[in-house]
Protein backbone atom coordinates (compact mmCIF):
# COMPACT_ATOMS: atom_id res chain seq x y z
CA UNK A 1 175.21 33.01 143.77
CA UNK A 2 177.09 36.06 142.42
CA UNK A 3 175.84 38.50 139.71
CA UNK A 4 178.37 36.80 136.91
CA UNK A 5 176.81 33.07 137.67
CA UNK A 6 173.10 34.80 137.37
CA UNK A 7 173.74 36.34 134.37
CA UNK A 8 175.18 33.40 132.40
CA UNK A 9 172.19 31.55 133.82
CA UNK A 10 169.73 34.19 132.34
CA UNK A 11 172.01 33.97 128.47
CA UNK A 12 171.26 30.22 128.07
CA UNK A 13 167.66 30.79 129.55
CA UNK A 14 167.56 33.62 126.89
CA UNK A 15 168.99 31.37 123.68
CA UNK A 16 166.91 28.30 124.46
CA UNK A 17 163.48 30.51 124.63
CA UNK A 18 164.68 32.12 121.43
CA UNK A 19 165.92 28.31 119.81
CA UNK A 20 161.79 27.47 120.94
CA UNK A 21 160.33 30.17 119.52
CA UNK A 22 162.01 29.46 116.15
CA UNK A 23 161.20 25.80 116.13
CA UNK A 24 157.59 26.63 116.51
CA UNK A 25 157.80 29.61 114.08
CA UNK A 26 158.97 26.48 111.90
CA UNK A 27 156.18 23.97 112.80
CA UNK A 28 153.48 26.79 112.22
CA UNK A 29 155.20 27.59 108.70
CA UNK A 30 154.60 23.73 108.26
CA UNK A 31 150.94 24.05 109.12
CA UNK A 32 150.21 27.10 107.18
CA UNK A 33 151.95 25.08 104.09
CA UNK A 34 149.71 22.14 104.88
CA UNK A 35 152.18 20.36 106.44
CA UNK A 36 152.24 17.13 108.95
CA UNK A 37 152.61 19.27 111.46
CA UNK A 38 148.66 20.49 112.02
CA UNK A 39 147.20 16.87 111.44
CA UNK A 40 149.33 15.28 114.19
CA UNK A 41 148.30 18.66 116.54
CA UNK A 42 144.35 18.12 114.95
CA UNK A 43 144.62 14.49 116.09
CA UNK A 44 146.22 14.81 119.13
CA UNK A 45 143.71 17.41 120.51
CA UNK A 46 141.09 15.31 119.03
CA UNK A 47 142.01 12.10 120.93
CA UNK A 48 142.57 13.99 124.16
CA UNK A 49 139.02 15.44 124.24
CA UNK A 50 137.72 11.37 123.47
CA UNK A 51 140.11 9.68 126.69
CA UNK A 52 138.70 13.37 129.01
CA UNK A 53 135.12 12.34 128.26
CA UNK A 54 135.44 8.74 128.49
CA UNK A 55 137.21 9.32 132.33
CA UNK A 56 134.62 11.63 133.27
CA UNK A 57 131.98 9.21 132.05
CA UNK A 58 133.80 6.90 134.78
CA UNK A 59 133.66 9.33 137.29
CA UNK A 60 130.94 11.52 136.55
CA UNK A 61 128.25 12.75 139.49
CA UNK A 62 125.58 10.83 137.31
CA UNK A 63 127.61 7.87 136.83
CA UNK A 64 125.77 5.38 138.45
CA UNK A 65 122.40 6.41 136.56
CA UNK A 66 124.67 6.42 133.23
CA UNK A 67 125.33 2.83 133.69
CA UNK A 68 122.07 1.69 135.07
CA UNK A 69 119.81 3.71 131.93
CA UNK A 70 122.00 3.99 129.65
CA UNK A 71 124.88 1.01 129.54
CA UNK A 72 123.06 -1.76 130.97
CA UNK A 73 119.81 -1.25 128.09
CA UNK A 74 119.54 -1.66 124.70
CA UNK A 75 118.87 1.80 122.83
CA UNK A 76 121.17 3.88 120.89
CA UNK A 77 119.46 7.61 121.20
CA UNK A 78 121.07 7.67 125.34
CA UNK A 79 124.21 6.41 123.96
CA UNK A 80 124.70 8.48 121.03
CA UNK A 81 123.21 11.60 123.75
CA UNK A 82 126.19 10.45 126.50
CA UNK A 83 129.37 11.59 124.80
CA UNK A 84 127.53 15.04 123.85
CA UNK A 85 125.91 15.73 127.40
CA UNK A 86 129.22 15.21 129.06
CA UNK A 87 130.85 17.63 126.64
CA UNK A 88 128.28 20.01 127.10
CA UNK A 89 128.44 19.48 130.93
CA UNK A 90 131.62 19.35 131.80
CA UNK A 91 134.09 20.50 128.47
CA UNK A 92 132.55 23.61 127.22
CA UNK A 93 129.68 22.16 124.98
CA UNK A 94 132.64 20.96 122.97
CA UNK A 95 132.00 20.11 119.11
CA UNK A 96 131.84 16.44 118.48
CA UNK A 97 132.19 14.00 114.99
CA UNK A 98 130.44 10.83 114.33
CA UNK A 99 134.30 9.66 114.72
CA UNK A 100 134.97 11.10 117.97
CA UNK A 101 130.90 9.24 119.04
CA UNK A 102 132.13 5.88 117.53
CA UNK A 103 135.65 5.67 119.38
CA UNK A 104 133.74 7.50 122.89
CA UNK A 105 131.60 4.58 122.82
CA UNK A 106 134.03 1.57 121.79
CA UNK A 107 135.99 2.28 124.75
CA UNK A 108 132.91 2.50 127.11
CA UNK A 109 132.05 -1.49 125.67
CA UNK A 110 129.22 -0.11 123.81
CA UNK A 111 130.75 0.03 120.38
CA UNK A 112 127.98 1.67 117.43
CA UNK A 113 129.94 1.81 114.06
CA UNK A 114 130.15 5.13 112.52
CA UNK A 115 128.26 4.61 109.68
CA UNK A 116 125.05 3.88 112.50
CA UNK A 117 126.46 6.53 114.72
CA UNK A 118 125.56 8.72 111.20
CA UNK A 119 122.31 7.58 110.56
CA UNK A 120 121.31 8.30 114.41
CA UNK A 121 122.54 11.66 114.16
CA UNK A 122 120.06 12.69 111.55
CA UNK A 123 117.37 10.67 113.95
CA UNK A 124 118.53 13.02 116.32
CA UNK A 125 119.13 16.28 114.99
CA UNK A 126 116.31 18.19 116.93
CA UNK A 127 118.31 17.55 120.37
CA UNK A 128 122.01 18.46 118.50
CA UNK A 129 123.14 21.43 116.40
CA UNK A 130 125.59 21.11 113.43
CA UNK A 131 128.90 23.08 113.04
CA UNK A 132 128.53 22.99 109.31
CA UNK A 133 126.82 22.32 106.36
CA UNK A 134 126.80 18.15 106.08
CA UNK A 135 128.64 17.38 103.11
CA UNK A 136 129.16 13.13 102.12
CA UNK A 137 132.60 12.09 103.28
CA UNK A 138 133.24 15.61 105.25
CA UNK A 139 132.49 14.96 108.94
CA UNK A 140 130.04 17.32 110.34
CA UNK A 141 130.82 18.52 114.07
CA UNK A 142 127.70 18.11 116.59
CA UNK A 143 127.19 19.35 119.81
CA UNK A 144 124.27 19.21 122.11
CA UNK A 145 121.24 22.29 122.55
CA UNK A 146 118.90 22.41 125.27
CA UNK A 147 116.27 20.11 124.10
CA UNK A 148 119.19 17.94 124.08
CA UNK A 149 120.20 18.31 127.87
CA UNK A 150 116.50 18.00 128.73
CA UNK A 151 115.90 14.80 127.05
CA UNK A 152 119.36 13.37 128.39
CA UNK A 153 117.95 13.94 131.96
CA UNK A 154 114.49 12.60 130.79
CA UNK A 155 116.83 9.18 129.86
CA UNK A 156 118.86 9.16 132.59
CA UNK A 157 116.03 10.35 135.40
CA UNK A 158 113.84 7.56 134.27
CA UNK A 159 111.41 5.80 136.53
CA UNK A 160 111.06 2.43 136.63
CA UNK A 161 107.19 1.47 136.19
C-alpha cells in the first residue's frame, strides 16, 4: 500500500470520527435539554444491569443453593435479598429500584409486584441502604450492606433440621 492510498485512508478515518463526535455532541445537547435522548440511555443501562443479574443468577457459584432455599420456598425476604446480593457480589454493589426487584424476579418465575416489592423493602431496610431520601412516587435506589450479605448467606447456608 503506498503513502497516497494510506493517507486517503487516514482523511475518511479522520471525517467519520469528527461526523461521531458531532452526533454525540448533539445527543448530549439533547440530554442536557431534557431530551429523549437520556431516558432511552437511562433505560437501556437500566435493563442491561436486570438481563446481567438474572444470567448470573443462572449461572452463579451458589446457584444450586439459590434454587433449592430460595426458589423452590415460599418467603419473600431471600427473594427480595437475591437480586441485591448478586449485585453486590458480582456488579459492584450496584444501586437497585423496587422496579428493577419486580422485573429481576418476574423473569426468574417468582414474580412479587412492585407495590409488595415496596412494602418489603421497608421490612428490610436494616440489611439495605437507600440512595436517597424516599419520596411517594420517586423510586428510591437500594443496595445491599453487610448485615445484608450476612443474612443472605444465613438464607442460602441453611440447614435442614
Amino acid at each position: 500500500m503506498d503513502s497516497k492510498d494510506l493517507i486517503g485512508k487516514i482523511e475518511k478515518i479522520k471525517k467519520l470520527a469528527e461526523e461521531c463526535l458531532q452526533d454525540l455532541g448533539s445527543s448530549q445537547e439533547k440530554a442536557r435539554r431534557g431530551g429523549t435522548v437520556a431516558v432511552e440511555v437511562k433505560d437501556e443501562l437500566a435493563t442491561d444491569i436486570i438481563l446481567q443479574i438474572v444470567n448470573k443468577i443462572g449461572d452463579c457459584d451458589e446457584t444450586e443453593a439459590i434454587h433449592k432455599e430460595i426458589l423452590d420456598k415460599r418467603g419473600a425476604e431471600g427473594r427480595i435479598l437475591l437480586p441485591f446480593y448478586i449485585s453486590h457480589k458480582y456488579f459492584g454493589n450496584e444501586w437497585l429500584t423496587s422496579g428493577d426487584i419486580e422485573k429481576i424476579t418476574s423473569d426468574l418465575g417468582v414474580k412479587i409486584s412492585t407495590t409488595n416489592v415496596s412494602n418489603y423493602l421497608t421490612t428490610f431496610r436494616k440489611y439495605l441502604e437507600s440512595g436517597a431520601a424516599r419520596k411517594k412516587g420517586q423510586p428510591t435506589p437500594y443496595r445491599l450492606n453487610r448485615n445484608g450479605v450476612k443474612r443472605f448467606e444465613e438464607i442460602i447456608n441453611a440447614k435442614e433440621s
